[in-house]
Protein backbone atom coordinates (compact mmCIF):
# COMPACT_ATOMS: atom_id res chain seq x y z
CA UNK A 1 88.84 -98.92 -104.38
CA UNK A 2 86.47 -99.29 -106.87
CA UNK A 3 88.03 -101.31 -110.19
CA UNK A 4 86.35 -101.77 -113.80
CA UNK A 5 87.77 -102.88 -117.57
CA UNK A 6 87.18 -101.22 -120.19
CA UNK A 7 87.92 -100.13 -123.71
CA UNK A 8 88.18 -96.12 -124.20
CA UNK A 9 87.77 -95.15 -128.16
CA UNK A 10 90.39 -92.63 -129.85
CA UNK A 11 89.51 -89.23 -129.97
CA UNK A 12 88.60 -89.06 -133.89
CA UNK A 13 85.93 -91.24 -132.77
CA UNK A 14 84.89 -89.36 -129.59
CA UNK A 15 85.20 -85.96 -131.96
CA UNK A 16 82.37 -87.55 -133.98
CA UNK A 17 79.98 -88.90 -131.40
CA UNK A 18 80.24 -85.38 -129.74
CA UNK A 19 79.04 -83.79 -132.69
CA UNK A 20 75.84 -85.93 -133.60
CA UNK A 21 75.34 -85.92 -129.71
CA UNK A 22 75.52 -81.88 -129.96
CA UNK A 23 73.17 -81.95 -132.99
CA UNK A 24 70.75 -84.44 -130.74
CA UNK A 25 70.87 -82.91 -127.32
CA UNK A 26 72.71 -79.67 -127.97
CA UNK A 27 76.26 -78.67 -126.85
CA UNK A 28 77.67 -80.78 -123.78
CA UNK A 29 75.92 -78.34 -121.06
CA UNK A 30 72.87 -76.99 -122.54
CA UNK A 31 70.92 -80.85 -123.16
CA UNK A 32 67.70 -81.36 -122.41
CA UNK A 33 67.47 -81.15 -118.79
CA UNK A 34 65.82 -84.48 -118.33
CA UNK A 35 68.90 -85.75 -119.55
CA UNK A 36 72.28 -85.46 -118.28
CA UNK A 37 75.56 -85.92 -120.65
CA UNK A 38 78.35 -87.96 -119.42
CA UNK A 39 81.39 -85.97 -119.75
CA UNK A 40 83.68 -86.69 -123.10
CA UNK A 41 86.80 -88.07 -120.78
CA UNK A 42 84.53 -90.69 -119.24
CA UNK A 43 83.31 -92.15 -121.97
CA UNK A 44 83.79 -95.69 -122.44
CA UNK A 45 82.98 -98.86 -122.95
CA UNK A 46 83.02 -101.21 -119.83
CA UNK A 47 84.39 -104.78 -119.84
CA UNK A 48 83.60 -106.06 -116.45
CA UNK A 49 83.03 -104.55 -113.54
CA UNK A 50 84.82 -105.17 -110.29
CA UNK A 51 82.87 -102.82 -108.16
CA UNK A 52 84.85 -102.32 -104.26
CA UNK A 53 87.93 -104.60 -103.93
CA UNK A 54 90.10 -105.06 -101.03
CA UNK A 55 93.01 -102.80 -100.76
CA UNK A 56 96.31 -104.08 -102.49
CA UNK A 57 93.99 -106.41 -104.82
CA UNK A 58 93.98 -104.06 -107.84
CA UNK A 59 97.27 -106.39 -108.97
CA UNK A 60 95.24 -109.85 -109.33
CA UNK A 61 92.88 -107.85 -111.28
CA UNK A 62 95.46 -106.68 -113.24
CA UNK A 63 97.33 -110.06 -113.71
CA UNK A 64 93.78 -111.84 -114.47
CA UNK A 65 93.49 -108.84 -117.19
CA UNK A 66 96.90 -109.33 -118.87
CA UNK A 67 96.72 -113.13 -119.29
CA UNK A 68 93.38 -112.65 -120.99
CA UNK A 69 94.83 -109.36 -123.28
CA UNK A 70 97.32 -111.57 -124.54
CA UNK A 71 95.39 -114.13 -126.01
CA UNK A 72 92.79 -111.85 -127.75
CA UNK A 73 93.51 -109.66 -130.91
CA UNK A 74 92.73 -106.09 -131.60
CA UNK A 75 89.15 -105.85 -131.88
CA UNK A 76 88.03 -103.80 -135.12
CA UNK A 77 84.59 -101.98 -133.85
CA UNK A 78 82.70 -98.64 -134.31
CA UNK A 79 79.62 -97.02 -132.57
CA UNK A 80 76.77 -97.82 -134.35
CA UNK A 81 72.80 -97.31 -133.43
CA UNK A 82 71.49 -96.52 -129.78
CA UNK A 83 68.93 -97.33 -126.83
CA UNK A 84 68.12 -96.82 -123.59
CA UNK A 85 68.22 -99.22 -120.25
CA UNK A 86 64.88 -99.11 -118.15
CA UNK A 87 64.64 -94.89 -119.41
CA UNK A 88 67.59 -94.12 -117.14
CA UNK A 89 70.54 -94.41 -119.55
CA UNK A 90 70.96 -93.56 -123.12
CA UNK A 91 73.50 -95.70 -124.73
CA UNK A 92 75.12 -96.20 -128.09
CA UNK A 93 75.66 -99.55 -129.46
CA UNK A 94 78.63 -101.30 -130.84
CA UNK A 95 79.18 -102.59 -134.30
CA UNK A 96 81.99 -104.60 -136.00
CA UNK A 97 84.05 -107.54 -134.23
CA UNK A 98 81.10 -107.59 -131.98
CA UNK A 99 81.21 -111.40 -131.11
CA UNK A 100 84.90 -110.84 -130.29
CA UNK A 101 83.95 -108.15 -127.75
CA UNK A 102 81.23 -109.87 -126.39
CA UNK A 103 84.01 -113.10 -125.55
CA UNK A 104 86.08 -110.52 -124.00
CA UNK A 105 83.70 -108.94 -121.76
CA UNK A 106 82.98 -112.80 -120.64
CA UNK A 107 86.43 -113.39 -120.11
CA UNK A 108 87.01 -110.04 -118.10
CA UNK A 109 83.99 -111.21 -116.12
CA UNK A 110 86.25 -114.33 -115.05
CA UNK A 111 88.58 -111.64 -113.05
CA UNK A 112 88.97 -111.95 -109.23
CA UNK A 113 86.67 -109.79 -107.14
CA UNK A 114 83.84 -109.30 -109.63
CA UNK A 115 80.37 -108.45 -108.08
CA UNK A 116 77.55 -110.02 -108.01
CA UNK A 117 75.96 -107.54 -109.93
CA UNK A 118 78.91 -106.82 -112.01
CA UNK A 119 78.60 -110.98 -113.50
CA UNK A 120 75.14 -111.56 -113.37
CA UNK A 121 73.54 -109.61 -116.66
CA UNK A 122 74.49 -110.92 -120.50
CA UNK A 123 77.09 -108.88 -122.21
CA UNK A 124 75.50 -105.93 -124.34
CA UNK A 125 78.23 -104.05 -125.72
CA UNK A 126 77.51 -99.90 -125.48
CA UNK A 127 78.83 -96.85 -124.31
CA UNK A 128 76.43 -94.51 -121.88
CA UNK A 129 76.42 -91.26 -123.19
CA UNK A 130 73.82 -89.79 -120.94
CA UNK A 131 71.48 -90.27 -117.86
CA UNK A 132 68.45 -89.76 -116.86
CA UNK A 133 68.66 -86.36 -113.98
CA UNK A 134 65.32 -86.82 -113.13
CA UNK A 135 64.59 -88.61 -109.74
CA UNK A 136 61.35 -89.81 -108.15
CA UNK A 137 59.40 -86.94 -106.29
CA UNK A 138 60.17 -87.76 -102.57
CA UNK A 139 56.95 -88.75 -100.52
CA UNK A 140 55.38 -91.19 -103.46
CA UNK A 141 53.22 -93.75 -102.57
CA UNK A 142 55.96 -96.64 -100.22
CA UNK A 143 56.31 -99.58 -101.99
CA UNK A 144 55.56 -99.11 -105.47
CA UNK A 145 57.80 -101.70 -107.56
CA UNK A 146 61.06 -100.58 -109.28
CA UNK A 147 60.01 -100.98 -112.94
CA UNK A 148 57.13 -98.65 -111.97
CA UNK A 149 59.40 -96.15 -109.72
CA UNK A 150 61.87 -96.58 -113.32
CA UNK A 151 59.30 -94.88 -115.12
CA UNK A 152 58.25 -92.35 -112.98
CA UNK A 153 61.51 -90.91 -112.43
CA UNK A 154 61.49 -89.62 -116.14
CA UNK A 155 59.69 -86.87 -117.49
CA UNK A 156 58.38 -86.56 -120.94
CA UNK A 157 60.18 -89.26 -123.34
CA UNK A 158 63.68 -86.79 -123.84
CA UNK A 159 65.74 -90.08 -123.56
CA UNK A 160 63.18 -92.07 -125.79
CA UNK A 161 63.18 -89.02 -128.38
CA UNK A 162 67.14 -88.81 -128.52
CA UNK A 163 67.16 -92.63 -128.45
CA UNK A 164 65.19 -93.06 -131.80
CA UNK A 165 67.47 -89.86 -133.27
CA UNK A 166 70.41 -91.71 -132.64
CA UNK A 167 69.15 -94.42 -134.01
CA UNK A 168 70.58 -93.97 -137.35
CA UNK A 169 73.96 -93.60 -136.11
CA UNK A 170 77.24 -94.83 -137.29
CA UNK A 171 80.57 -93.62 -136.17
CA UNK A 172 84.39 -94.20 -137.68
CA UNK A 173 85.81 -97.14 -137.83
CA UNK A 174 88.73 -97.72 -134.99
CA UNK A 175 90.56 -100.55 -133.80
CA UNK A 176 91.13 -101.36 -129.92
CA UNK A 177 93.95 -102.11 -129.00
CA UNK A 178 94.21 -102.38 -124.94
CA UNK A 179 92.44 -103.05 -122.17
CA UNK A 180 92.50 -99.85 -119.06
CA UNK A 181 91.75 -101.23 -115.67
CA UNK A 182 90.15 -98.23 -114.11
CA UNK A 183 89.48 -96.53 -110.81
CA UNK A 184 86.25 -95.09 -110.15
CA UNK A 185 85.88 -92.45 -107.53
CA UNK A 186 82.39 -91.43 -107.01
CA UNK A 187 81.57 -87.63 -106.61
CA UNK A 188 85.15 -87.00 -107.70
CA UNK A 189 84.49 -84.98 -111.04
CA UNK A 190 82.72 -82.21 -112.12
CA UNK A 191 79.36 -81.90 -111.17
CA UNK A 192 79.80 -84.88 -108.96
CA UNK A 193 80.34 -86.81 -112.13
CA UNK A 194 82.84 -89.77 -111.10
CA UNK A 195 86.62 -89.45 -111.34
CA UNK A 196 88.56 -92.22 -113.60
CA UNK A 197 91.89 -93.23 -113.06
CA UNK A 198 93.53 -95.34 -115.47
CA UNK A 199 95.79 -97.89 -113.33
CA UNK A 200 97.33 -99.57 -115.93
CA UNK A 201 96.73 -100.05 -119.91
CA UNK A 202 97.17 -103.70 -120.98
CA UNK A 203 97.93 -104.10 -124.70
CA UNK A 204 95.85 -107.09 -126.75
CA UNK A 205 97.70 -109.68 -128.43
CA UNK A 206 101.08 -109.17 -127.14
């Protein structure tokens, strides 16, 4: 089973980011095609991530997650700006108790189980709202290094152009007010988009 934490925003603030995404990239299924959109109902913002965990372990997760939701407030926040990791996803910052967030993505991190590659960057707050769809042609030169294989597996700068447009930015304010410890199974949505299960919902300072 594959486990992460994360925060999911209300829908007032998931009805605006649709619409300046829309007036970006166009409606949901009609973006550029360099660019795909992750689909409304998985958007999120990711805490840690836990990656695949032995069967039965999802309730030390959980129990590591509620000892750390009680001791942290609601976090006031609200999407705000936008960028892209190595051109292959388009993301949209986070703005408001942002220090706050940051300590609870380190403290999520602390969890049993996480991965290697689920600890080892710095915190950066965001929420991917699209990817890149593009891929490598097959048969390129063996051995080529990844930042170089990174670029080449864009086309013509869609995600920079859509990054800079987004720039500007700035969503609602909300307040979050749990933690979800998710399920992730791969290939399981539409368009082989992953599935998300919410296991359990974990409320912050209580």
């Amino acid at each position: 089973m594959r486990l992460f934490a994360a925060l999911w925003p209300p829908e007032h603030v998931l009805d605006h980011l649709e619409a300046a995404l829309s007036g970006v990239m166009g409606p949901a299924h009609s973006g550029p095609p360099a660019l795909r959109r992750v689909p409304r109902e998985n958007l999120h913002i990711t805490l840690a991530f836990y990656g695949e965990i032995p069967d039965g372990a999802a309730s030390d997760v959980r129990e590591a997650l509620a000892e750390e939701a009680t001791t942290t407030a609601p976090l006031h926040l609200r999407l705000s700006g936008s960028g892209s990791f190595s051109e292959r996803s388009l993301w949209i910052g986070l703005a408001g108790e942002v220090p706050a967030l940051t300590e609870l993505m380190g403290a999520c991190a602390r969890a049993p189980y996480l991965t290697e590659e689920g600890g080892s960057r710095r915190p950066r707050p965001h929420l991917t709202v699209a990817r890149s769809s593009r891929r490598a042609a097959p048969g390129g030169p063996a051995g080529r290094s990844r930042r170089r294989g990174d670029r080449e597996a864009l086309g013509p700068s869609a995600m920079a152009t859509a990054a800079r447009a987004l720039a500007v930015y700035r969503g609602p304010d909300w307040v979050a007010e749990e933690i979800a410890l998710v399920a992730s199974y791969l290939g399981g949505g539409p368009g082989g988009a992953p599935r998300y299960e919410v296991l359990d919902s974990l409320e912050l300072g209580r």
